[in-house]
Protein backbone atom coordinates (compact mmCIF):
# COMPACT_ATOMS: atom_id res chain seq x y z
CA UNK A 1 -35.87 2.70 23.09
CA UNK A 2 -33.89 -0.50 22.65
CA UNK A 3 -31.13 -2.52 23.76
CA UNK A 4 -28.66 -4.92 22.32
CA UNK A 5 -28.19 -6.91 24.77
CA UNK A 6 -25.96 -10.54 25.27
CA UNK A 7 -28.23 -12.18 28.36
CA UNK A 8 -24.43 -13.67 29.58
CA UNK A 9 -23.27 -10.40 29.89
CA UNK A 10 -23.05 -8.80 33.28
CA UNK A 11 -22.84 -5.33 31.70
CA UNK A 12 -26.05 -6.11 30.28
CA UNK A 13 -27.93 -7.26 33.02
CA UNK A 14 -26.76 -4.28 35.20
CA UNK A 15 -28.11 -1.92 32.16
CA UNK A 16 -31.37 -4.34 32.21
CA UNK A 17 -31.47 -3.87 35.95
CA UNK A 18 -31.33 -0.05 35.99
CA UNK A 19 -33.63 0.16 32.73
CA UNK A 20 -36.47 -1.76 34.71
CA UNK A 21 -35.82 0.18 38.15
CA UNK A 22 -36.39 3.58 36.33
CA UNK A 23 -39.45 2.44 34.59
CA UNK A 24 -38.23 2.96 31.37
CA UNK A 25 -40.31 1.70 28.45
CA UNK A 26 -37.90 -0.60 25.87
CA UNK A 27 -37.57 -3.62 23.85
CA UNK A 28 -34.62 -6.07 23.67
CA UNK A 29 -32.74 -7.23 21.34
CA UNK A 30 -30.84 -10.26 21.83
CA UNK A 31 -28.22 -9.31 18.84
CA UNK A 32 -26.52 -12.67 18.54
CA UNK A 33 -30.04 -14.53 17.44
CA UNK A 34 -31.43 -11.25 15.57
CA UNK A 35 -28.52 -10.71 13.78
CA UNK A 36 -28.38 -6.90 13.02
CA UNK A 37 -27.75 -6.38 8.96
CA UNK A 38 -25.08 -4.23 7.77
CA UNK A 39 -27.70 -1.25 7.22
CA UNK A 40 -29.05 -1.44 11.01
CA UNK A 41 -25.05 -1.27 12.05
CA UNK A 42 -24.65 1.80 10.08
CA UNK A 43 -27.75 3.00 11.19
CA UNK A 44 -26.22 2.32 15.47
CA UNK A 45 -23.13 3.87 13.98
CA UNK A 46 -24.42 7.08 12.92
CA UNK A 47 -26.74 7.57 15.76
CA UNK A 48 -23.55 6.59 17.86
CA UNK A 49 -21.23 9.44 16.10
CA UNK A 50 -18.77 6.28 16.38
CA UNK A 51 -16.70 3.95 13.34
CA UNK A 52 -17.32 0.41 13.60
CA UNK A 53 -13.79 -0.17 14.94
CA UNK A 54 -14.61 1.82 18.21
CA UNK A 55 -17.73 -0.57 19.18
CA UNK A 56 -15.46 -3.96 18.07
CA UNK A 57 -14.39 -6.02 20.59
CA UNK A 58 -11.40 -6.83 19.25
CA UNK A 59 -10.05 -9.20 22.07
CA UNK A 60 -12.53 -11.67 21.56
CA UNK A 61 -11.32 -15.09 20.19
CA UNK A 62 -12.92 -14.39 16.48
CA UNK A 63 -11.71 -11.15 16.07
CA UNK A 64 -7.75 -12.77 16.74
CA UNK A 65 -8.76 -15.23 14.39
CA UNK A 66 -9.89 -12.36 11.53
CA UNK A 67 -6.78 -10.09 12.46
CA UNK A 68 -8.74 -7.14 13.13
CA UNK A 69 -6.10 -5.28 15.13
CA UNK A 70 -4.29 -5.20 11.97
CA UNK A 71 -6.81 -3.85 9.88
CA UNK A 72 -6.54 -0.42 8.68
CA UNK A 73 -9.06 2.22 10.45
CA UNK A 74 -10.07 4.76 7.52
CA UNK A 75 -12.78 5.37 5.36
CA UNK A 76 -11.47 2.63 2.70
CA UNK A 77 -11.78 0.01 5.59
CA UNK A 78 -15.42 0.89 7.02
CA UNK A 79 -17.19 -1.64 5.25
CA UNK A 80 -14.75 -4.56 5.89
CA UNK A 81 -15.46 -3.90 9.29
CA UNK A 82 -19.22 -3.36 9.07
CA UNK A 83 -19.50 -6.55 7.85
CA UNK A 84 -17.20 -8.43 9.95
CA UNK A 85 -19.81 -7.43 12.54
CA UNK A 86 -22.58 -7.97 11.09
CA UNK A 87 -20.66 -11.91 10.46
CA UNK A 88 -19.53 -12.20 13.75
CA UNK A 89 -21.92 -10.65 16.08
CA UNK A 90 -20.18 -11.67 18.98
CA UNK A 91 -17.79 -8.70 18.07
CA UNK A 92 -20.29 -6.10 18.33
CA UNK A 93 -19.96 -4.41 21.88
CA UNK A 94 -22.47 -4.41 24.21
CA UNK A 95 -24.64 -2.92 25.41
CA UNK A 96 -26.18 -0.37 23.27
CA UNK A 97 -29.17 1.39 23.74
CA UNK A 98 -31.03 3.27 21.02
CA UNK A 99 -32.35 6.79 22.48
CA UNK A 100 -35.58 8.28 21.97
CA UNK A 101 -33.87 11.02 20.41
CA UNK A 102 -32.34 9.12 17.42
CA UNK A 103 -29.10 8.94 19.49
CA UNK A 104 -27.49 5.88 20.43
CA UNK A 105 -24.81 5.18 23.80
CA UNK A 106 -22.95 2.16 24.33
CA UNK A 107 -24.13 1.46 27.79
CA UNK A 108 -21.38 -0.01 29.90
CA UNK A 109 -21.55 1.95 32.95
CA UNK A 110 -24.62 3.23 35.02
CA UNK A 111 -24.44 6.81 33.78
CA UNK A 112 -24.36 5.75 30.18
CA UNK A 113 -27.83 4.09 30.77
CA UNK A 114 -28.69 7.44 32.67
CA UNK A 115 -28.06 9.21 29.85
CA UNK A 116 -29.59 7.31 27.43
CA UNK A 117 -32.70 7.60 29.94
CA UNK A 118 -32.29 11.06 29.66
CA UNK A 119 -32.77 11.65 26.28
């Protein structure tokens, strides 16, 4: 198992805090110094069952500045997006946890982590 994590994010911590007090066996990833590639997004994405739009984060200050709630959210598009978060990593939400399973679930609440656990 591992977790994209942003150490400043409270979400984060709480899914750190709940990983440790079940024991569970994982390895961070601190996303915005190991930069995921393109390929490992795709990879989150697929074992998400999500588009790159729905993990954006599209109110932060960089994703204004690139226009991304303008951008078109089809097939045609997935790759602009993929690599505007590979670019700007700060964009990717967070935090995601890669199941055992080969699933993936954007941890932002306690039962998210749960489930991941539970996989």
């Amino acid at each position: 198992m591992e977790i994209w994590i942003n150490p400043a994010c409270s979400k984060c911590r709480s899914a750190l805090t709940l990983l440790d007090a079940e024991g569970a066996d994982y390895t961070v990833r601190r996303y915005l110094e190991d930069v995921p590639s393109e390929d490992e997004i795709r990879a989150v994405l697929d074992r998400l069952g999500l588009e790159p739009w729905d993990i954006t984060r599209t109110q932060e200050a960089e994703a204004k500045e690139l226009g991304l709630k303008e951008w078109p959210r089809d097939d045609a598009a997935r790759g602009r997006w993929i690599a505007a978060l590979a670019g700007h990593p700060r964009l990717i939400q967070r935090p995601i946890i890669t199941a055992e399973d080969g699933t993936a679930v954007v941890a932002r609440t306690d039962e998210a982590v749960r489930d991941a656990l539970s996989r």
